[in-house]
Protein backbone atom coordinates (compact mmCIF):
# COMPACT_ATOMS: atom_id res chain seq x y z
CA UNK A 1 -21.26 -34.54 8.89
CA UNK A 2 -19.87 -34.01 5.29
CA UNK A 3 -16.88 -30.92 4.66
CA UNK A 4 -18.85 -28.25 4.19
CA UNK A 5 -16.06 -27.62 1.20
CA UNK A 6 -15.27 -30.99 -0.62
CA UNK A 7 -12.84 -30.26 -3.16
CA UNK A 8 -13.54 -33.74 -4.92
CA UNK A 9 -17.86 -32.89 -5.17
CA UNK A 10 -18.23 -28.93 -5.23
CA UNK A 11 -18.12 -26.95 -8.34
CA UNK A 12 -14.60 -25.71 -9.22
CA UNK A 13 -14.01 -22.94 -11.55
CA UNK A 14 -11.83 -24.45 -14.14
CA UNK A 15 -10.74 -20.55 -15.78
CA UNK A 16 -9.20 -19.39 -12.23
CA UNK A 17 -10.36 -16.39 -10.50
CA UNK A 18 -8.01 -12.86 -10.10
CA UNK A 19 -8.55 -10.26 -7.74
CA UNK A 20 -8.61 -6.98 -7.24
CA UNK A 21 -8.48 -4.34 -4.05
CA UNK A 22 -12.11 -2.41 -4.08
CA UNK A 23 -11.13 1.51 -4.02
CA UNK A 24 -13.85 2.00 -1.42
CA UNK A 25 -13.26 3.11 2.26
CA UNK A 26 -16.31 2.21 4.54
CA UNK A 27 -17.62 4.34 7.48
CA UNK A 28 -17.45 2.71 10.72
CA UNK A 29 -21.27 3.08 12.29
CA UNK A 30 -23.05 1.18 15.46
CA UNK A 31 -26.41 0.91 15.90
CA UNK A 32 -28.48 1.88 19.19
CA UNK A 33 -27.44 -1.32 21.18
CA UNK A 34 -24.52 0.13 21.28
CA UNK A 35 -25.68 3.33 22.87
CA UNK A 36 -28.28 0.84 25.26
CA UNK A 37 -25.13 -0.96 26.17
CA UNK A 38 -23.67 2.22 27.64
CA UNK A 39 -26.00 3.81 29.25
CA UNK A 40 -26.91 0.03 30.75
CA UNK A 41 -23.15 0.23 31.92
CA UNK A 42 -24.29 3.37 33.78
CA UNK A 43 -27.38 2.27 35.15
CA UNK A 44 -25.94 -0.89 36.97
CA UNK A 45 -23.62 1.07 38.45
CA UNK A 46 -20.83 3.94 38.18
CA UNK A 47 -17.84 1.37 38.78
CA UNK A 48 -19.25 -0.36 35.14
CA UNK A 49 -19.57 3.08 33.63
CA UNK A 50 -15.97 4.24 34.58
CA UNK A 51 -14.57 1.13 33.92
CA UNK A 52 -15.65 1.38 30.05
CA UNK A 53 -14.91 4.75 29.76
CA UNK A 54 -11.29 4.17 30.99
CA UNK A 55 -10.78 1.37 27.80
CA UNK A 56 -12.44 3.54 25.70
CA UNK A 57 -9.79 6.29 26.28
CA UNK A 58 -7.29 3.22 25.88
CA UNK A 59 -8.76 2.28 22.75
CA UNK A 60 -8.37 5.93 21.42
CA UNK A 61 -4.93 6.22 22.31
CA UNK A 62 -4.47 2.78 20.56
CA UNK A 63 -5.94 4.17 17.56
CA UNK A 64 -4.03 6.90 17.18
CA UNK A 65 -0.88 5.37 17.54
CA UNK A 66 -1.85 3.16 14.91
CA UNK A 67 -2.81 5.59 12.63
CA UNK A 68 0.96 7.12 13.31
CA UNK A 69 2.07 3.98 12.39
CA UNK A 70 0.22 4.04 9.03
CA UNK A 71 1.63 7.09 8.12
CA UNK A 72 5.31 6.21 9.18
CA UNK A 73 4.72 3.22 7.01
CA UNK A 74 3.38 5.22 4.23
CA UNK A 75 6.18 7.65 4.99
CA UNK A 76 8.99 4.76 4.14
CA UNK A 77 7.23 4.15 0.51
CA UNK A 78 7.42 8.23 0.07
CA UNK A 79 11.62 7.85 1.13
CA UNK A 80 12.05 4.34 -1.23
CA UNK A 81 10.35 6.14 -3.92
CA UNK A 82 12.22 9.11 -3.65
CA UNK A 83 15.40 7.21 -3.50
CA UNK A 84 14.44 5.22 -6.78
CA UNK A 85 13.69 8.42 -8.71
CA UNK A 86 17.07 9.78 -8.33
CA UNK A 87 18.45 6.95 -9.21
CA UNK A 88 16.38 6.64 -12.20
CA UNK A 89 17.63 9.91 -13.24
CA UNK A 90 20.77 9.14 -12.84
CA UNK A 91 20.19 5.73 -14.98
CA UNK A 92 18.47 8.20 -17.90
CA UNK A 93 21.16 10.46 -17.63
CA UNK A 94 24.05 8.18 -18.20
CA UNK A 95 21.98 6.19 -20.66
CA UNK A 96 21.39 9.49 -22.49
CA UNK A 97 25.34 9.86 -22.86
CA UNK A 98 25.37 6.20 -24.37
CA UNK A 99 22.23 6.13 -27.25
CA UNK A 100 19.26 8.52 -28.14
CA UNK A 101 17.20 8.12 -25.30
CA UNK A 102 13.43 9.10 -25.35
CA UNK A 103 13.35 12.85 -24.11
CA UNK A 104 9.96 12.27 -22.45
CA UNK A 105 11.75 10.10 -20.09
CA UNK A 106 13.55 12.66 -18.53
CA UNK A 107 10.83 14.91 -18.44
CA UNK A 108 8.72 12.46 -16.52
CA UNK A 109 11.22 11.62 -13.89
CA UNK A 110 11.48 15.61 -13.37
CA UNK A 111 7.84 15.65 -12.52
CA UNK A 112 8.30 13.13 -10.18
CA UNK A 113 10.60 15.20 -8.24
CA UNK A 114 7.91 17.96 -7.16
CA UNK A 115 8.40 17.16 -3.75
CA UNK A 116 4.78 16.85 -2.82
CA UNK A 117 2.96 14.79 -0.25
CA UNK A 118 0.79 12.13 -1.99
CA UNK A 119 -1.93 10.72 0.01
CA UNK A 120 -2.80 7.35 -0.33
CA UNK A 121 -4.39 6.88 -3.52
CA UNK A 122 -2.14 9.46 -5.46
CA UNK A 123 1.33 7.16 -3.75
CA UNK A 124 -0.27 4.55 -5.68
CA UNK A 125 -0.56 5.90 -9.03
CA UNK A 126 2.82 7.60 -8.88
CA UNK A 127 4.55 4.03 -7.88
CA UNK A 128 2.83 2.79 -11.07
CA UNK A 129 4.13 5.52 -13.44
CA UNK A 130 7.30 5.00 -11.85
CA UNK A 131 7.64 1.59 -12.54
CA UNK A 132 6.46 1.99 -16.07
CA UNK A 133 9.42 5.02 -16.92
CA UNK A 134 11.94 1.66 -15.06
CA UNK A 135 10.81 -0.56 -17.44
CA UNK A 136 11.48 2.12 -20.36
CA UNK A 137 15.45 2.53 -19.28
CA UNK A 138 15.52 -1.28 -18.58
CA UNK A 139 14.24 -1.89 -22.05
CA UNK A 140 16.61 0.66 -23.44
CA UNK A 141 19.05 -0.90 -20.92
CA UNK A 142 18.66 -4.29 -22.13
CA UNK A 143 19.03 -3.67 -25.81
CA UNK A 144 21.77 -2.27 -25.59
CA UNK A 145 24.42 -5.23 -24.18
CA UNK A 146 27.83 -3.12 -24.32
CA UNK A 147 26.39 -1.16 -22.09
CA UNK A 148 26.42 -3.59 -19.26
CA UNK A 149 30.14 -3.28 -19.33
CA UNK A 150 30.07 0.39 -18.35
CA UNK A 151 30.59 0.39 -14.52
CA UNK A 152 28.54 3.38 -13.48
CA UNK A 153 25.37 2.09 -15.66
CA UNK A 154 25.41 -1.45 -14.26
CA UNK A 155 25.87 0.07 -10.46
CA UNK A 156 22.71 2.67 -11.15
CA UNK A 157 20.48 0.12 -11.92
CA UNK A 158 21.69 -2.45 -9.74
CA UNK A 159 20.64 -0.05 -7.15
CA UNK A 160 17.26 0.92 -8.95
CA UNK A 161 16.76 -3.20 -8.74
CA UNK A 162 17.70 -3.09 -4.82
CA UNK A 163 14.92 -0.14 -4.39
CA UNK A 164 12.48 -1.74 -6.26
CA UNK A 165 12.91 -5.06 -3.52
CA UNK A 166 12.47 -2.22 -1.03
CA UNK A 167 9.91 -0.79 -1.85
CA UNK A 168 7.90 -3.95 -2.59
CA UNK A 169 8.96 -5.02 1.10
CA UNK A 170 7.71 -1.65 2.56
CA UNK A 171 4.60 -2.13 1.09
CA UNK A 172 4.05 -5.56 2.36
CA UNK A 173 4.21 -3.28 6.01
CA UNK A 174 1.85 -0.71 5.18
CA UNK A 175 -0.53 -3.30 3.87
CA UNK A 176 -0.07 -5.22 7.13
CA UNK A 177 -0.55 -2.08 9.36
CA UNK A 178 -3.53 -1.28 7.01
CA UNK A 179 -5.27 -4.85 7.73
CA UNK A 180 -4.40 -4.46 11.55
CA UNK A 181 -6.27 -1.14 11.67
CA UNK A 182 -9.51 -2.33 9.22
CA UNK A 183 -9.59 -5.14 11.55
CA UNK A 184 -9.49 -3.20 15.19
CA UNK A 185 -11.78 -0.92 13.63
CA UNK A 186 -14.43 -3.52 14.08
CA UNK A 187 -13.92 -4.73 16.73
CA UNK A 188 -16.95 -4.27 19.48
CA UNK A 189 -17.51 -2.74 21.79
CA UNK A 190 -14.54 -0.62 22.74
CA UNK A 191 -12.71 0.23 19.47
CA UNK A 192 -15.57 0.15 17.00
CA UNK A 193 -17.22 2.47 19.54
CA UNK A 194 -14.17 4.84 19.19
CA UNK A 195 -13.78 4.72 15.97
CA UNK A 196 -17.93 5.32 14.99
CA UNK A 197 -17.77 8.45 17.17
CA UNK A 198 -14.46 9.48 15.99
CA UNK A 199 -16.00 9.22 11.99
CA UNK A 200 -13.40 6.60 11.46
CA UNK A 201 -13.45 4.87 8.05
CA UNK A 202 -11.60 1.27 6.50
CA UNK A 203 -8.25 2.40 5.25
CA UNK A 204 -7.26 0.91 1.38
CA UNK A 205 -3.93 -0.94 1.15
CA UNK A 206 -1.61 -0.85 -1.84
CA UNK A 207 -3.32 -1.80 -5.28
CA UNK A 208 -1.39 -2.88 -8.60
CA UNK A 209 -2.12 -1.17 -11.91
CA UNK A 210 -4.22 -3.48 -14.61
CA UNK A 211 -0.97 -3.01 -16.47
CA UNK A 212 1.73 -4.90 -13.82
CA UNK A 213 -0.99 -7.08 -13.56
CA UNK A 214 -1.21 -7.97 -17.48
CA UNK A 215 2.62 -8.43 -17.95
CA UNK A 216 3.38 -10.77 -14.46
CA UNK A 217 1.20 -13.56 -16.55
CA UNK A 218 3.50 -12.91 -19.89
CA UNK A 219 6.19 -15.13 -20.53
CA UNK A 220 9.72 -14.20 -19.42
CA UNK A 221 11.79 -16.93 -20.48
C-alpha cells in the first residue's frame, strides 16, 4: 500500500501556507441517537440508567472545574498585563524626563488602566494595543543610546521585556486549557451530552493581530 502522503509525488505548495485562528465559537448539539441511547440505557435496566447518570454528573463537575480553570488562566493574562502597563508607564514617564515623547502615549497607557474585566475577545485586542504603545517607547528607547546608561530606564524595560516572556508563557496555558476543553467538549457520550444540554459552545484561544504577524517575517538583523 503506497503513503497515503508521499512527500516526493504529492503536490506541494511552493508559496507556504499561514494561518489564522477562526473567531467563531461552535454550539455543541447531539442528534436523537443520543437521546435513543438513553432512554435504551433505561429500558435494559435501572442499574444501566443510574450508572450513566452518575458519569454524567461526573462529567458536569469536570466541566466546570475546567471552565474555572479557563478563567484562572485567563485571570493570569489580566495580572501580566496589568503588571506590564505600569511598567510601561513608568518607562513613558522616565522617557518623558529624557526627550519629547509622543503625548498620545501616555494617554493610551491611562486608558489601559480602567480597571475593567475584558472577556475573551476584548483581552485580545487590548494585548495587541499594548504591545504596539511597547514598541513605540522601545523605538523611542532605542534611538536614543545614552539613555541605556540611565539605571532606572534600562531596569523599567528590562522588566517590561521579562513581562512580555510572561505573558507569552501564560498564554501558551490558556491556549492549552482552551484545546483541553474544545476537545472534552466532544467527546461522546458523557461530556458532549453535558455540554449539548448545558448550551455549551467551543471556546477561542489567543489570536495575533495581522500587524505582529506582518513584522515577525521582517528582517531584524
Amino acid at each position: 500500500m503506497a503513503n497515503e502522503l508521499d512527500e516526493l509525488n504529492d503536490p506541494v505548495n511552493q508559496a507556504g501556507r499561514d494561518v489564522a485562528v477562526i473567531e467563531k465559537q461552535l454550539p455543541i448539539k447531539t442528534g436523537w441517537g443520543s437521546v435513543l441511547f438513553e432512554v435504551l440505557l433505561w429500558v435494559c435496566a435501572i442499574i444501566p440508567g443510574l450508572i450513566f447518570l452518575i458519569m454524567k454528573i461526573k462529567a458536569g463537575n469536570y466541566l466546570s472545574q475546567l471552565q474555572q480553570k479557563i478563567q484562572h488562566d485567563a485571570s493570569q493574562i489580566d495580572n501580566y498585563l496589568e503588571q506590564r502597563v505600569v511598567i510601561l508607564q513608568n518607562c513613558a514617564r522616565l522617557l518623558d524626563k529624557a526627550i519629547d515623547l509622543d503625548k498620545t502615549t501616555m494617554t493610551q497607557i491611562a486608558a489601559y488602566r480602567s480597571g475593567a474585566n475584558p472577556n475573551d475577545g476584548e483581552r485580545n485586542e487590548i494585548a495587541q494595543k499594548i504591545d504596539s504603545v511597547g514598541r513605540s517607547i522601545n523605538i523611542a528607547f532605542e534611538n536614543y543610546p545614552d539613555l541605556k546608561a540611565h539605571a532606572e530606564i534600562a531596569d523599567a524595560m528590562q522588566q517590561n521585556a521579562y513581562l512580555q516572556k510572561e505573558i507569552t508563557a501564560a498564554r501558551e496555558v490558556y491556549n492549552d486549557t482552551v484545546a483541553v476543553w474544545n476537545r472534552d467538549i466532544y467527546a461522546w457520550p458523557t461530556k458532549m451530552i453535558v455540554a449539548a444540554k448545558r448550551g455549551y459552545t467551543t471556546r477561542i484561544p489567543f489570536s495575533t493581530s495581522a500587524e505582529v504577524k506582518e513584522q515577525a517575517r521582517g528582517v531584524f538583523f
